[in-house]
Every structure is written in C-alpha cells, then in structure tokens.
Protein backbone atom coordinates (compact mmCIF):
# COMPACT_ATOMS: atom_id res chain seq x y z
CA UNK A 1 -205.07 73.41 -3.77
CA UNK A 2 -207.64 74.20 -6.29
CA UNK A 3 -208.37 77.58 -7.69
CA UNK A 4 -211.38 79.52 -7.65
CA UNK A 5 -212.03 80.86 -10.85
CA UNK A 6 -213.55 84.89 -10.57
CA UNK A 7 -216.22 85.92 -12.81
CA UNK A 8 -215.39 87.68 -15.95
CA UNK A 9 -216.51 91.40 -15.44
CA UNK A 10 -214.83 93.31 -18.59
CA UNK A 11 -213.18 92.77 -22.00
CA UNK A 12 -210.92 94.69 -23.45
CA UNK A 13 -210.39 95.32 -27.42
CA UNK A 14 -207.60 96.97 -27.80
CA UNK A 15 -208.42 97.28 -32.04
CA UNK A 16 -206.04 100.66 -32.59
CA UNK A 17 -202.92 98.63 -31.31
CA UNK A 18 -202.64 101.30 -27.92
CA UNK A 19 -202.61 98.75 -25.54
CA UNK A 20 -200.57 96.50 -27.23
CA UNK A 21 -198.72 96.51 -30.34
CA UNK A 22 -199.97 94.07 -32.73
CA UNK A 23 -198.81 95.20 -36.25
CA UNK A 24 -196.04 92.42 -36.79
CA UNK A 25 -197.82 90.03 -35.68
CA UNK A 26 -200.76 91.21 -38.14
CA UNK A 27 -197.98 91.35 -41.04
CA UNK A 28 -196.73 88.11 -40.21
CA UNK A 29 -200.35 87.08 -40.91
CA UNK A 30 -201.09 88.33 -44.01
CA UNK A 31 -197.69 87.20 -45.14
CA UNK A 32 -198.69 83.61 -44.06
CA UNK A 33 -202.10 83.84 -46.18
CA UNK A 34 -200.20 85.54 -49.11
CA UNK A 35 -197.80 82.60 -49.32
CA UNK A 36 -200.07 80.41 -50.30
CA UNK A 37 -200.27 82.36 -53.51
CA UNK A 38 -196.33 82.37 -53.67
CA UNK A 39 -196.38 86.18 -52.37
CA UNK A 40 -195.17 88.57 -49.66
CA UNK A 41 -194.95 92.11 -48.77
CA UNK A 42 -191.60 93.27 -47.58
CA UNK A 43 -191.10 95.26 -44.75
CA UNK A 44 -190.34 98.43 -46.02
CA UNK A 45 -193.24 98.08 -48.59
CA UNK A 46 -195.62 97.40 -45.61
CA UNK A 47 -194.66 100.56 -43.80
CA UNK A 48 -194.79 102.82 -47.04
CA UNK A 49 -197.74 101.59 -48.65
CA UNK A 50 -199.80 99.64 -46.50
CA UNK A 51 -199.42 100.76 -43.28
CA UNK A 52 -202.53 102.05 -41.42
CA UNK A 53 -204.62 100.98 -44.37
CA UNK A 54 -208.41 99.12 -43.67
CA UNK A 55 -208.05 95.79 -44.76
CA UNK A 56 -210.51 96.20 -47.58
CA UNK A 57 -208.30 99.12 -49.11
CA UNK A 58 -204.87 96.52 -48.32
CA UNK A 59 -206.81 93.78 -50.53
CA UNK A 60 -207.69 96.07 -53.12
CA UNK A 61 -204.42 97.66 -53.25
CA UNK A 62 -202.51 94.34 -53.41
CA UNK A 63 -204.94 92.66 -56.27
CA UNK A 64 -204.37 96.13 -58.64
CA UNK A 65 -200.72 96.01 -58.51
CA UNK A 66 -200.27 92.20 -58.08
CA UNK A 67 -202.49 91.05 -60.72
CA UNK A 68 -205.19 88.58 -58.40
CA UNK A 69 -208.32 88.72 -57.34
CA UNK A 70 -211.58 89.05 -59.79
CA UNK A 71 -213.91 91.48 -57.48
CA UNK A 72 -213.44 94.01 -54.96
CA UNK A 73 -212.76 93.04 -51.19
C-alpha cells in the first residue's frame, strides 16, 4: 500500500526549549566544536556560567577567560 503524503500546513520552532528540551543536546554541540581546539565546558560550569546566555555573549565569554579568538563574536 502506498501512502499519501498530506500537505505541510504549519511549522513549529520551538527556539525557548518549551516544547522540547534541547539544552544537552545544544551542550553536547558546542562541546563537539570546542574539541577541536582541545576544549570543553563541564557540566557544572555550563549551568553556572553559561546557561541561558545568547550565543554571542557564550563566545565572548569563553575567548576572555580561555585565551582564543582575535575579535568579538
């Protein structure tokens, strides 16, 4: 039997994690990109000074106390 494929009629962005919880899977991201530099953040450093941050203020953050990164993010 071959299905009938509906119409899309709605997406949903679900960017403030209510809908589902994406925040370890977002950690486990930037932990993958930060490897390639030979760094992580821990978990208990996430929650306490990341945590709820805009990206741009995580990057900046991270390059001041890590010592990378030439310009701002």
């Amino acid at each position: 039997m071959k299905r009938q494929l509906l119409p899309v009629s709605a997406i949903l962005l679900d960017i403030d994690d209510v809908l589902i919880n994406v925040k370890k899977w977002r950690y486990e991201a930037v932990n993958k990109v930060l490897s390639l530099f030979g760094m992580e953040i821990g978990c208990n450093d996430r929650l306490v000074n990341y945590d709820g941050l805009p990206a741009a203020k995580k990057l900046n953050a991270l390059a001041l106390e890590r010592g990378f990164g030439m310009g701002r993010f």
